[in-house]
N, C-alpha and C. Protein backbone atom coordinates (compact mmCIF):
# COMPACT_ATOMS: atom_id res chain seq x y z
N UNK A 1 101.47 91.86 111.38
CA UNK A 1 100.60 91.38 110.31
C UNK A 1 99.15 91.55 110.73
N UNK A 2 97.94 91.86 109.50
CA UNK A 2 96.91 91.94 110.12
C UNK A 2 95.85 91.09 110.28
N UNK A 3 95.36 91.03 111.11
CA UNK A 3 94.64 89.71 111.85
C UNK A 3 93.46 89.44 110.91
N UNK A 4 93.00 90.35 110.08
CA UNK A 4 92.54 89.79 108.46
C UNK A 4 92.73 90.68 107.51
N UNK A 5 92.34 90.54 106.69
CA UNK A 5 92.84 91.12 105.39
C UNK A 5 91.46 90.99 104.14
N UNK A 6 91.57 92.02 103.09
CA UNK A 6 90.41 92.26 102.29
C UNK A 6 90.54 90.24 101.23
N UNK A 7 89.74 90.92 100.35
CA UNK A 7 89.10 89.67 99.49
C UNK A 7 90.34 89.90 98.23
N UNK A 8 91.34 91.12 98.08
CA UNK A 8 91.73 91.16 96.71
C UNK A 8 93.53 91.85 97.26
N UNK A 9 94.21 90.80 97.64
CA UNK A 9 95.26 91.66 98.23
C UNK A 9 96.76 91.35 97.22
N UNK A 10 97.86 92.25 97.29
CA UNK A 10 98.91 91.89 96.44
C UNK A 10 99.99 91.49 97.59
N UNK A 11 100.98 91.23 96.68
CA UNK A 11 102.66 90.68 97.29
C UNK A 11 103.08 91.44 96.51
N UNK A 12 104.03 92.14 97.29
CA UNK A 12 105.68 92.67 96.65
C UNK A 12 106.81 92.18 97.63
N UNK A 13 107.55 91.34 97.18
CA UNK A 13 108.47 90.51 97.73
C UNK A 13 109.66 91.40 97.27
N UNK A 14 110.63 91.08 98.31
CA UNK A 14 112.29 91.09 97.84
C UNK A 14 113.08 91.35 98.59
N UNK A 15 114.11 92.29 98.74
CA UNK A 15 115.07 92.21 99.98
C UNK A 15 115.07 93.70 100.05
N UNK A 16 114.33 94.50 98.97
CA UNK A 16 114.08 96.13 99.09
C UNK A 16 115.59 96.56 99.81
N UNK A 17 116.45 96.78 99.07
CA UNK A 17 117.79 96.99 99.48
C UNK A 17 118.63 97.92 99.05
N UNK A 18 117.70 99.11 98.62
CA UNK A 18 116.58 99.91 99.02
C UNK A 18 115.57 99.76 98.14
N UNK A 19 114.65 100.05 99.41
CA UNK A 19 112.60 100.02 98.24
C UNK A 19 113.38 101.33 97.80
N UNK A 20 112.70 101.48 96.74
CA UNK A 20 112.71 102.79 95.95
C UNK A 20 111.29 103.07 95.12
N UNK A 21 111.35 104.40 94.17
CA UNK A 21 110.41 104.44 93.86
C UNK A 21 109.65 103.38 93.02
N UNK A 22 110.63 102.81 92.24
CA UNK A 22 110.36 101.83 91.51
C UNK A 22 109.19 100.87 91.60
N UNK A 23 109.59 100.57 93.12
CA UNK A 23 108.65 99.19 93.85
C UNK A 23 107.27 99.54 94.18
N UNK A 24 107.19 101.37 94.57
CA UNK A 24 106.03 101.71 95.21
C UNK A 24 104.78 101.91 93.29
N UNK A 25 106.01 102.74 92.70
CA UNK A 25 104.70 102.91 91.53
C UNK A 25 104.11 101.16 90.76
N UNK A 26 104.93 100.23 90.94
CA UNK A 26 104.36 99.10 90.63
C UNK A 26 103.21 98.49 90.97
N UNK A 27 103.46 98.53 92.82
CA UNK A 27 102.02 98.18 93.70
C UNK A 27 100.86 99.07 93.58
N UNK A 28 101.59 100.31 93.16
CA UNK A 28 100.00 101.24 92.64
C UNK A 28 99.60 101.42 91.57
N UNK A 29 100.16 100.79 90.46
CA UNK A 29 99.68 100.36 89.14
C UNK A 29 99.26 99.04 89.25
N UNK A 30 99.73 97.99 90.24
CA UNK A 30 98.71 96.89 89.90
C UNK A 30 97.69 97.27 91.10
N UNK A 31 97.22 97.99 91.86
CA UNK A 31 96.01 98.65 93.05
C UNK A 31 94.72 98.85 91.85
N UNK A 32 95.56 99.47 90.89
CA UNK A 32 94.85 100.49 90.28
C UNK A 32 93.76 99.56 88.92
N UNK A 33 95.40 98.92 88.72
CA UNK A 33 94.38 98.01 87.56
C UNK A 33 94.03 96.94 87.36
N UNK A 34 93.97 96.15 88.72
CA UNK A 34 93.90 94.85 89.36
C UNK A 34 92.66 95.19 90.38
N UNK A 35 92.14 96.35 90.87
CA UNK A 35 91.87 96.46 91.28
C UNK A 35 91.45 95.91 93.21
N UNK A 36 92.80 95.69 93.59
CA UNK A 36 93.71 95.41 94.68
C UNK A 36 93.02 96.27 95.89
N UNK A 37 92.63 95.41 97.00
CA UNK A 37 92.18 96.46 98.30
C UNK A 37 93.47 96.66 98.69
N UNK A 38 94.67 95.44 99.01
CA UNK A 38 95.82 95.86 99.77
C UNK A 38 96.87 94.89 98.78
N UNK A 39 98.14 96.02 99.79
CA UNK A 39 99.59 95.07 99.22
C UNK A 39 100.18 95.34 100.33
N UNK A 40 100.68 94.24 100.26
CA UNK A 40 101.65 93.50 101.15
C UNK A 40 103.05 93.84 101.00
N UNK A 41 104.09 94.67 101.70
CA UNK A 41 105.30 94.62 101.73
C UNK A 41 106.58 93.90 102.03
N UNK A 42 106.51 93.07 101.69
CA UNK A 42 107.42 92.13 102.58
C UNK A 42 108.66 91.89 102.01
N UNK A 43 109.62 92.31 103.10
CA UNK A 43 111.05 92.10 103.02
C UNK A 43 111.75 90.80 103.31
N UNK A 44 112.62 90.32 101.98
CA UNK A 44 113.00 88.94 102.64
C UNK A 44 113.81 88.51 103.80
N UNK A 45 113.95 87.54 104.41
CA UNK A 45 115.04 87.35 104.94
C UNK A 45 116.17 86.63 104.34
N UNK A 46 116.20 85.69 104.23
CA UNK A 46 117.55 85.28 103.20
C UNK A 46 117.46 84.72 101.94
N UNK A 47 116.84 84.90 101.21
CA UNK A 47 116.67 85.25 99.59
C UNK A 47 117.28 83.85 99.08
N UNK A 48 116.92 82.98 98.10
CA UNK A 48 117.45 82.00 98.20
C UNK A 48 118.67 82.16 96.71
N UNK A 49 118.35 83.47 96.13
CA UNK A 49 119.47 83.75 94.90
C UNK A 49 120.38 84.95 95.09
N UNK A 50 120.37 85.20 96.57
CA UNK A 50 122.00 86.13 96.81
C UNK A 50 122.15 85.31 97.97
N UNK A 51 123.63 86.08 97.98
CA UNK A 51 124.51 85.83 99.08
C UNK A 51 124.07 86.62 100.55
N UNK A 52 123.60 86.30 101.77
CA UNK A 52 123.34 87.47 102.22
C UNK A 52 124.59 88.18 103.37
N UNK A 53 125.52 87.63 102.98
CA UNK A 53 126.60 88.59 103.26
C UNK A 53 126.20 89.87 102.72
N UNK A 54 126.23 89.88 101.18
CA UNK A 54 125.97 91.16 100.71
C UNK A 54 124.75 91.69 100.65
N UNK A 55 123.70 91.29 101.87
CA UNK A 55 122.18 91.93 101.74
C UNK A 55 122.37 92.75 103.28
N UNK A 56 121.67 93.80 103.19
CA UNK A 56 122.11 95.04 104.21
C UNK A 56 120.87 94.07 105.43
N UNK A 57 121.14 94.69 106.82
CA UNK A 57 121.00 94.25 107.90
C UNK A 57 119.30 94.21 108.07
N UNK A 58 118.49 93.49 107.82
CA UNK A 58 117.25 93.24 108.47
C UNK A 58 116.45 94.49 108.99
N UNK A 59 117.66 94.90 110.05
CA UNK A 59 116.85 95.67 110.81
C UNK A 59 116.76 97.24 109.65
N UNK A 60 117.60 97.15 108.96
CA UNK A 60 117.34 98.53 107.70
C UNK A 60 116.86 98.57 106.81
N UNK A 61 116.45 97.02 106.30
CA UNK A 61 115.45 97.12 105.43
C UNK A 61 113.62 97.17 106.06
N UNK A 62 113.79 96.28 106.90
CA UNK A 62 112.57 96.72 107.70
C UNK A 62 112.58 97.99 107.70
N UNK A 63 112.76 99.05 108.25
CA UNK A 63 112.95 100.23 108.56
C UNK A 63 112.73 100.97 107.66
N UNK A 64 113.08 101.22 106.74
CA UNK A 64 113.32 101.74 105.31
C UNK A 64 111.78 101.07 104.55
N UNK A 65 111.13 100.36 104.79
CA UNK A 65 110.49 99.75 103.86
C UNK A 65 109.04 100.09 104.85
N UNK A 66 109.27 100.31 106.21
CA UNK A 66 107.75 101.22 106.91
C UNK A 66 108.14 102.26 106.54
N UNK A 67 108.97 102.95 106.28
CA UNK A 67 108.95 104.42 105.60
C UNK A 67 108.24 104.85 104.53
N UNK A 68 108.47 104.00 103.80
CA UNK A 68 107.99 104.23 102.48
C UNK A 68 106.61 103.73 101.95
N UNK A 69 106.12 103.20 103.16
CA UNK A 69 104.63 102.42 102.70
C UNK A 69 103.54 103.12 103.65
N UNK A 70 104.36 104.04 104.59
CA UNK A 70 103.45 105.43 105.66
C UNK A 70 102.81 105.92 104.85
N UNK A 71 101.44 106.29 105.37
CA UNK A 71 100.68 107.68 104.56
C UNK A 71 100.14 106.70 103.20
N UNK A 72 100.10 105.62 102.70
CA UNK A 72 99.37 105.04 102.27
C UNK A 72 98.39 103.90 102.49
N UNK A 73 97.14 103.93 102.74
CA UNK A 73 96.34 103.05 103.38
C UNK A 73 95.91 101.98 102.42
N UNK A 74 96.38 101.60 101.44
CA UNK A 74 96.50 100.41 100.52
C UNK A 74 98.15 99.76 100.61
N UNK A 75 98.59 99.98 101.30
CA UNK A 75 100.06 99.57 101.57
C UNK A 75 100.08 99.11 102.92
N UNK A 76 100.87 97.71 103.35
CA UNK A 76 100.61 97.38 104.60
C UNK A 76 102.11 96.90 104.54
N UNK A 77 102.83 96.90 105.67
CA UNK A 77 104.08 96.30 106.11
C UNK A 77 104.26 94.93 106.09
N UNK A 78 104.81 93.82 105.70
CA UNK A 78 104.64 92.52 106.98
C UNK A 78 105.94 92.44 106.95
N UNK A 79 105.97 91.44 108.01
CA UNK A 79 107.57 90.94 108.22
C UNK A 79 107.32 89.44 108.68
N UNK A 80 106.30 88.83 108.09
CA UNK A 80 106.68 87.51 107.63
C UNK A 80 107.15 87.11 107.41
N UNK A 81 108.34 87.18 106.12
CA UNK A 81 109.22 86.46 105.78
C UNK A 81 110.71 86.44 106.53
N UNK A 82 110.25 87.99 107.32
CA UNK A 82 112.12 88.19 108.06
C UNK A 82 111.58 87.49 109.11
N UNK A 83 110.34 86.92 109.94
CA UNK A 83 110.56 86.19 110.99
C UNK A 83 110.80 84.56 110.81
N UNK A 84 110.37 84.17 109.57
CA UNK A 84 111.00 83.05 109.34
C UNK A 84 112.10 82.53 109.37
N UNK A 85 112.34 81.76 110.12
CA UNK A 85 114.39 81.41 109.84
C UNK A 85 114.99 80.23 108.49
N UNK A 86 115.95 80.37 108.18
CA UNK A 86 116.35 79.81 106.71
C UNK A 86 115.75 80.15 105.83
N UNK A 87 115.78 79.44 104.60
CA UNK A 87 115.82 80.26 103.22
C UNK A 87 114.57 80.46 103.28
N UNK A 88 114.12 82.11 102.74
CA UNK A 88 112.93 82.42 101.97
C UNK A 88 112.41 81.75 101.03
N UNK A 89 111.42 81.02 100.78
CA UNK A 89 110.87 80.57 99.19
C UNK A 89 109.44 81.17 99.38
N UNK A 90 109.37 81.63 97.93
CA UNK A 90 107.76 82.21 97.90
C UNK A 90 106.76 81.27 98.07
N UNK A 91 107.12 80.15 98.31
CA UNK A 91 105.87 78.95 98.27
C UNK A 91 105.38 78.79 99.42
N UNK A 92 106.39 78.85 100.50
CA UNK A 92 106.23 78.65 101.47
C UNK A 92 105.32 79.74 102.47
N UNK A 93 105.68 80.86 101.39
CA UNK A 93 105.39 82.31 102.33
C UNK A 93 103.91 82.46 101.96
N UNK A 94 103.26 81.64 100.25
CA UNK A 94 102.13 81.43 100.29
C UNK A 94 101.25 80.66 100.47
N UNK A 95 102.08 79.47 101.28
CA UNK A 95 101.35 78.46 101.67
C UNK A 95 100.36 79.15 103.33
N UNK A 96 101.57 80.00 104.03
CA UNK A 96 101.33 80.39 105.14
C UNK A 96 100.48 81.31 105.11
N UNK A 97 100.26 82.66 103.98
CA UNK A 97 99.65 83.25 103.92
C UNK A 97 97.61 82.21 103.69
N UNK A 98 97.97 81.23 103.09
CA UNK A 98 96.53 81.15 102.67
C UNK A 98 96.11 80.56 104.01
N UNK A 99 97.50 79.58 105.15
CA UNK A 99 96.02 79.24 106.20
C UNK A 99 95.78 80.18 106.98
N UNK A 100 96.39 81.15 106.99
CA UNK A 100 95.88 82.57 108.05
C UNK A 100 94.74 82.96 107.30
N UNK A 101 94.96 83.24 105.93
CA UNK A 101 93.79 84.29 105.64
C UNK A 101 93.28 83.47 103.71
N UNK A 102 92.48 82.41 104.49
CA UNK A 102 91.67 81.28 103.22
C UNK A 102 91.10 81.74 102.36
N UNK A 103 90.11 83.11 103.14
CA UNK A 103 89.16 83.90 101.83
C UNK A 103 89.67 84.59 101.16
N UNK A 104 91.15 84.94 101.47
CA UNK A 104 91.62 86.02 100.34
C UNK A 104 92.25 85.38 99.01
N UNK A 105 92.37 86.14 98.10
CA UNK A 105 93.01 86.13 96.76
C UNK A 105 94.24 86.88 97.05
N UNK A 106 95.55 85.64 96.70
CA UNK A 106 96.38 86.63 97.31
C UNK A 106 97.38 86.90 95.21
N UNK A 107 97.82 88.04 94.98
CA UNK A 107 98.01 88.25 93.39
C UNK A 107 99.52 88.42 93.63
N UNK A 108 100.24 87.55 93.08
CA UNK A 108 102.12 88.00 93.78
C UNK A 108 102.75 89.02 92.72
N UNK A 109 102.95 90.46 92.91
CA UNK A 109 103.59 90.97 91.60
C UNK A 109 105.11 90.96 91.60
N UNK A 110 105.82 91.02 90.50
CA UNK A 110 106.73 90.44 90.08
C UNK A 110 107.63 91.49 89.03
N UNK A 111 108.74 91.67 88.61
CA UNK A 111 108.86 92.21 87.51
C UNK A 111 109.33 91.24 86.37
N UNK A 112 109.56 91.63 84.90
CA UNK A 112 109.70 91.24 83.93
C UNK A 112 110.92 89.99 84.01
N UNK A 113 111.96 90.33 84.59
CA UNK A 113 112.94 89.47 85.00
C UNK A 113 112.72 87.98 85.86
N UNK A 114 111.56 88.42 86.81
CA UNK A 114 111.34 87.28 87.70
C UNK A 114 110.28 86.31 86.64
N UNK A 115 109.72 87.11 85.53
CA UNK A 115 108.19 86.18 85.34
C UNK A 115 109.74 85.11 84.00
N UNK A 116 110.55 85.59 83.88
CA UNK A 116 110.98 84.44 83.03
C UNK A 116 112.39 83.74 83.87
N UNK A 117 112.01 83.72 84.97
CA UNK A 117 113.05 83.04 86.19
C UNK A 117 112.14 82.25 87.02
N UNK A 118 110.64 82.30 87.04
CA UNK A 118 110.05 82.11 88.41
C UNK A 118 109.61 79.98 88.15
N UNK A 119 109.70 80.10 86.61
CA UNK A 119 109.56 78.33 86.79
C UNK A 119 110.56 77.50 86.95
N UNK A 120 111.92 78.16 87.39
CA UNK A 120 112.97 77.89 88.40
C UNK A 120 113.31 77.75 89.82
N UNK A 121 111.97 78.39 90.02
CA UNK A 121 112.35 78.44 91.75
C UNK A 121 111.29 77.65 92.27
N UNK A 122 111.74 77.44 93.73
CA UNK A 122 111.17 76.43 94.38
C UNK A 122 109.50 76.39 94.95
N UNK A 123 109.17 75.06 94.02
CA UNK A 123 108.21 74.45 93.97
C UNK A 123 107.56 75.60 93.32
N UNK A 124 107.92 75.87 92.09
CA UNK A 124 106.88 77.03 91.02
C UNK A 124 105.02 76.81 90.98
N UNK A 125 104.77 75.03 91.03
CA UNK A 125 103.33 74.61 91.21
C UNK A 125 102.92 75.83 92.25
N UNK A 126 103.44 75.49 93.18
CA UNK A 126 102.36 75.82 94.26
C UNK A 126 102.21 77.29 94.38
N UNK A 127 102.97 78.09 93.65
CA UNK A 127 103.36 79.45 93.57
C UNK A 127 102.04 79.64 92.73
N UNK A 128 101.92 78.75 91.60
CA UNK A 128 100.95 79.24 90.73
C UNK A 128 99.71 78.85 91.18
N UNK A 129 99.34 78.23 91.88
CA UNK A 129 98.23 77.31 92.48
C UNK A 129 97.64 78.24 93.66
N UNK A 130 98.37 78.57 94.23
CA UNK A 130 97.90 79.72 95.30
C UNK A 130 97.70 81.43 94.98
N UNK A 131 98.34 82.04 94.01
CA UNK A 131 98.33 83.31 93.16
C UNK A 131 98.60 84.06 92.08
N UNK A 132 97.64 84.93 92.04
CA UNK A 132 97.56 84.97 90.30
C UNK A 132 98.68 85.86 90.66
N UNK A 133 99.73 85.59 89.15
CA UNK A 133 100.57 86.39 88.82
C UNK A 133 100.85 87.88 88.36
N UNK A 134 101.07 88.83 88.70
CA UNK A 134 101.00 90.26 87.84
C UNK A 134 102.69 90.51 87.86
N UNK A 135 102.79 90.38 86.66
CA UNK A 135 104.11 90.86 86.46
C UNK A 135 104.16 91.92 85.11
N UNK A 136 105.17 93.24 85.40
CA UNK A 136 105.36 94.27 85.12
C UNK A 136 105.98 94.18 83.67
N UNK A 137 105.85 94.94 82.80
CA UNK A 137 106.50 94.56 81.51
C UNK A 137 107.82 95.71 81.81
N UNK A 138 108.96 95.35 80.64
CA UNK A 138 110.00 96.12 80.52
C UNK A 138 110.69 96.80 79.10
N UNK A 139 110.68 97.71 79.33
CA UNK A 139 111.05 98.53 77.75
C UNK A 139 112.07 97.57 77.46
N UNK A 140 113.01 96.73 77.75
CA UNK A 140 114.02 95.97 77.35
C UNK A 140 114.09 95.03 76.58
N UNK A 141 112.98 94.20 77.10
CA UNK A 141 111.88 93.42 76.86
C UNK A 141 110.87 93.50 75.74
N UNK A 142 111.01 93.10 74.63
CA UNK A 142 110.32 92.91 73.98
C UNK A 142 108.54 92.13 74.51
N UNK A 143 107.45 93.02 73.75
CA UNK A 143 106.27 92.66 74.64
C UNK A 143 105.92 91.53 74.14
N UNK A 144 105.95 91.30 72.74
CA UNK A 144 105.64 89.50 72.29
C UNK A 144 106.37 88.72 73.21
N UNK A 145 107.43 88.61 73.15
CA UNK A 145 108.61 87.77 74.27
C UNK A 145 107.94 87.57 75.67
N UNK A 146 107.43 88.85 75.90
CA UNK A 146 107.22 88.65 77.29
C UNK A 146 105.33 87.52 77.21
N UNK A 147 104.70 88.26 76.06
CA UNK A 147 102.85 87.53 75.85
C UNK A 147 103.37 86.01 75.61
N UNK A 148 104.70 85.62 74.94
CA UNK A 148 105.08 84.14 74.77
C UNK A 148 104.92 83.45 76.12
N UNK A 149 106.08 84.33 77.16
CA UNK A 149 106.61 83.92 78.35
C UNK A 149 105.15 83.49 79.34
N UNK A 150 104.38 84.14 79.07
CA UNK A 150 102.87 84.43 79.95
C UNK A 150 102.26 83.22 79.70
N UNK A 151 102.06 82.70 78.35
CA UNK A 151 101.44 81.92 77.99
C UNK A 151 101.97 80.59 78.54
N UNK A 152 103.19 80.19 78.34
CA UNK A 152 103.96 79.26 78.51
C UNK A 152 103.87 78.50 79.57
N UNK A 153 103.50 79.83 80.94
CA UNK A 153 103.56 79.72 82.32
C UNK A 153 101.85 79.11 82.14
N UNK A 154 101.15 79.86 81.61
CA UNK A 154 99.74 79.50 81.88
C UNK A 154 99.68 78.19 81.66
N UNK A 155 100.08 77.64 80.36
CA UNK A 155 99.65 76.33 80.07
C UNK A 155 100.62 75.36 81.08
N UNK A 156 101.80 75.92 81.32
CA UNK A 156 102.63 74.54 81.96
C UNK A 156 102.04 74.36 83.61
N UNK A 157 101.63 75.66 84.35
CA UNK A 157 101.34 75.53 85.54
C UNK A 157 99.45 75.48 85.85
N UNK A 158 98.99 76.02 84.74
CA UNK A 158 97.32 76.02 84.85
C UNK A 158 96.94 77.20 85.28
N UNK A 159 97.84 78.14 85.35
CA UNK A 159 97.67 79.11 86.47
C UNK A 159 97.45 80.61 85.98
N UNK A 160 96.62 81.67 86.98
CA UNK A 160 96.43 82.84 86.54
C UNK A 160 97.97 83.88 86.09
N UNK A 161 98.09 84.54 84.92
CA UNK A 161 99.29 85.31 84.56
C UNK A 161 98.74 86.50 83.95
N UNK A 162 99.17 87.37 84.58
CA UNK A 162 98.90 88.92 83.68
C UNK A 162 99.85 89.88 83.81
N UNK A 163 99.59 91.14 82.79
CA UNK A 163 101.17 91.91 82.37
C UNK A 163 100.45 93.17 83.04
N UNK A 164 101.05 93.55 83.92
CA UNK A 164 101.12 94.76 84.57
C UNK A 164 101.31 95.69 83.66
N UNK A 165 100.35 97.01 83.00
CA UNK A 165 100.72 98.10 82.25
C UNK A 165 101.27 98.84 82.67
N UNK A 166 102.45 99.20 82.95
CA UNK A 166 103.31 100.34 83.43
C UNK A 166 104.16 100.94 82.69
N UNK A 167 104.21 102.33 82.71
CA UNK A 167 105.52 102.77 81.70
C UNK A 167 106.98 102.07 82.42
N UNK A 168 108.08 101.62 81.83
CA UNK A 168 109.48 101.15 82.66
C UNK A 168 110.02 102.74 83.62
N UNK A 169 110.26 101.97 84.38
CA UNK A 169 111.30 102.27 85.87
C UNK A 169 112.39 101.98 85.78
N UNK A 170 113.43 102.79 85.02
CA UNK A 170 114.39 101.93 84.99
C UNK A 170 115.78 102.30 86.39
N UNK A 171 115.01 102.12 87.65
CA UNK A 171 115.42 102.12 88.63
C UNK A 171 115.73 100.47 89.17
N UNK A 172 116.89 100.37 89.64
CA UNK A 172 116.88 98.94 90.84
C UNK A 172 117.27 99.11 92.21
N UNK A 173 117.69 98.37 92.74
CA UNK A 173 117.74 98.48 94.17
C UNK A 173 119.96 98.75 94.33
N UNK A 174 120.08 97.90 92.97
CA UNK A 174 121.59 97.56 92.59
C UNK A 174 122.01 98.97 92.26
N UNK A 175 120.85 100.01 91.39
CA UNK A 175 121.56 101.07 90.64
C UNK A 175 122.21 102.27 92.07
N UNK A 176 120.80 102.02 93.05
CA UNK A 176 121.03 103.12 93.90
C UNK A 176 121.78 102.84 95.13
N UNK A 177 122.24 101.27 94.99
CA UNK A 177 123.68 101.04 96.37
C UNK A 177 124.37 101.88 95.15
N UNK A 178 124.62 101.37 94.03
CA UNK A 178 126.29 101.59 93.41
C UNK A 178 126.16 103.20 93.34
N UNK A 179 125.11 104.08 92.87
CA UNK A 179 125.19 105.70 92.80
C UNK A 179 125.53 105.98 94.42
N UNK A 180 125.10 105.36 95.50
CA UNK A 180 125.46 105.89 96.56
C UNK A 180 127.24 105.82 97.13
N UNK A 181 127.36 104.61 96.22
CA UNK A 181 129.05 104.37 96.46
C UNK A 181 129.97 105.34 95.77
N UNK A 182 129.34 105.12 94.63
CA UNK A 182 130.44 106.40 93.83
C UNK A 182 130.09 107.73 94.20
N UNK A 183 129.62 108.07 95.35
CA UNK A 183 129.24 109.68 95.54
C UNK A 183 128.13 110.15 94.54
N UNK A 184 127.28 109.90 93.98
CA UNK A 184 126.22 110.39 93.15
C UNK A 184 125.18 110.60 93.74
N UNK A 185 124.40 111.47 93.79
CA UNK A 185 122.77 111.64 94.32
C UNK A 185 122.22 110.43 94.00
N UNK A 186 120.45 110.32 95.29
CA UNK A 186 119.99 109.15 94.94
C UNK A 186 118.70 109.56 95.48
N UNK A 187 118.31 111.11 95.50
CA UNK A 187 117.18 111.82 95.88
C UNK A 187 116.51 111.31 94.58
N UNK A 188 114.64 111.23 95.16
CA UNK A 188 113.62 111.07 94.25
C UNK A 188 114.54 109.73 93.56
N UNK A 189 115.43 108.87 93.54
CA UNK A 189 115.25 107.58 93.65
C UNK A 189 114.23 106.85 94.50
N UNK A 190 114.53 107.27 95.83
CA UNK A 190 114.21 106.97 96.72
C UNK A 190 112.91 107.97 97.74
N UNK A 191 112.44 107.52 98.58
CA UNK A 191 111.13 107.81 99.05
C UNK A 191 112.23 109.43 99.45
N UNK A 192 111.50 110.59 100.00
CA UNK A 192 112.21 111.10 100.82
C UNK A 192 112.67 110.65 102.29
N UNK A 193 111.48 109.93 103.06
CA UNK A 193 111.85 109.37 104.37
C UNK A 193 112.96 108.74 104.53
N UNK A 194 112.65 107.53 103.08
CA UNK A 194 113.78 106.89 103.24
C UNK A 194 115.63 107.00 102.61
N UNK A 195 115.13 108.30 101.81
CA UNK A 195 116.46 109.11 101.47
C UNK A 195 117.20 109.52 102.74
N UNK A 196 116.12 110.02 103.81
CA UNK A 196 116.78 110.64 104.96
C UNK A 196 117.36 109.67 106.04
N UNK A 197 116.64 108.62 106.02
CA UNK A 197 117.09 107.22 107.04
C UNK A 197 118.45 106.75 106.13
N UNK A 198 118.65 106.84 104.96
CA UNK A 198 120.57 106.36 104.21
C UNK A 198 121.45 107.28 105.04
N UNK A 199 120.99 108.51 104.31
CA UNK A 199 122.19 109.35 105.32
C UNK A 199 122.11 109.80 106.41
N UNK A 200 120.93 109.30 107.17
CA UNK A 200 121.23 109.33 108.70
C UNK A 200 122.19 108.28 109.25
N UNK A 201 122.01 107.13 108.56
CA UNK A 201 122.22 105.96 108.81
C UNK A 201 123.82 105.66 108.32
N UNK A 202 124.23 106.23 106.71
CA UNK A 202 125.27 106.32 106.38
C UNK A 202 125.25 104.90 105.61
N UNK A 203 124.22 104.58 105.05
CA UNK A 203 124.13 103.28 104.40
C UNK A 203 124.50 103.17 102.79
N UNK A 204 125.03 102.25 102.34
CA UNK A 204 125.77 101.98 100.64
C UNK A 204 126.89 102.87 100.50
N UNK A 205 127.75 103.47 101.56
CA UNK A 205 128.88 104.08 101.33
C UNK A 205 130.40 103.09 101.44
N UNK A 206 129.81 102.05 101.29
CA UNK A 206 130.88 100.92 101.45
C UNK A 206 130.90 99.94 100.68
């Protein structure tokens, strides 16, 4: 992690199981129109809404997730959350982030799914109290539904919320284990580096 950090930085949270392209064009659509010095990569460690029986080994998502954030100097690694032990909660991960680094603005992005799940999870206040929200809209998703959902959050938590303009990705992390199981390509899903670290590795064939 770096021993400081700019005035305007993002979060992309999750268990990246695999990052794919999905995750990278998000952080560079909110860089772009958030105008973001850095983002933060961070892989969870035990996720507090799966099982992590079924979350691939630490050491491959780490791995897989410096692959794919190389060669961009607005992209930074951490592994904050995998050195933490027991459950991941984002509150916690931004409580820690603000006493390391007080002057920054830290912006957590999110996709469409999480912004109408996230006043479920633990301790949502402080989630909103510590960073403004950017979450991604979804062709699925109706966009009033989602300007309702925004609002809702604003008034119940007080807190900053905005809709990431992106065309949909309709990539997940779920689509490209299961194409890798059934024998299907999963090139340009995925980074090339980290296309080449699966089948070096021999990973989602099970």
């Amino acid at each position: 992690m770096e021993r400081e950090l700019p005035k305007k930085v993002g979060i992309m949270g999750g268990t990246f199981d695999p990052i794919h392209i999905g995750h990278l064009l998000l952080a560079q659509q909110a860089c772009a129109q958030f105008a973001l010095d850095k983002v933060l990569f961070m892989p969870s460690s035990q996720p507090p809404h799966k099982d992590t029986r079924q979350v691939t080994s630490a050491v491959h998502r780490q791995a897989m997730t410096k692959l794919a954030v190389q060669g961009n100097s607005r992209f930074i690694y951490s592994d904050l959350e995998l050195l933490r032990t027991g459950t991941t909660y984002t509150s916690d991960t931004l409580t820690e982030l603000h006493t390391r680094y007080p002057d920054t603005i830290f912006h957590f992005i999110m996709g469409a799914d999480s912004l109408f799940a996230v006043d479920s999870w633990h301790e949502p206040e402080k989630i909103f109290q510590q960073a403004v929200i950017l979450a991604a809209n979804r062709m699925e998703v109706p966009k009033e539904e989602i300007k309702r959902q925004i609002e809702y959050l604003r008034r119940r938590f007080s807190g900053q919320v905005c809709l990431i303009d992106m065309p949909d990705i309709a990539i997940s992390s779920r689509d490209v284990r299961k194409r890798r199981k059934n024998g299907l390509p999963i090139r340009y899903y995925v980074p090339d580096s980290v296309y080449e670290y699966i089948m070096e590795h021999q990973l989602y064939i099970s």
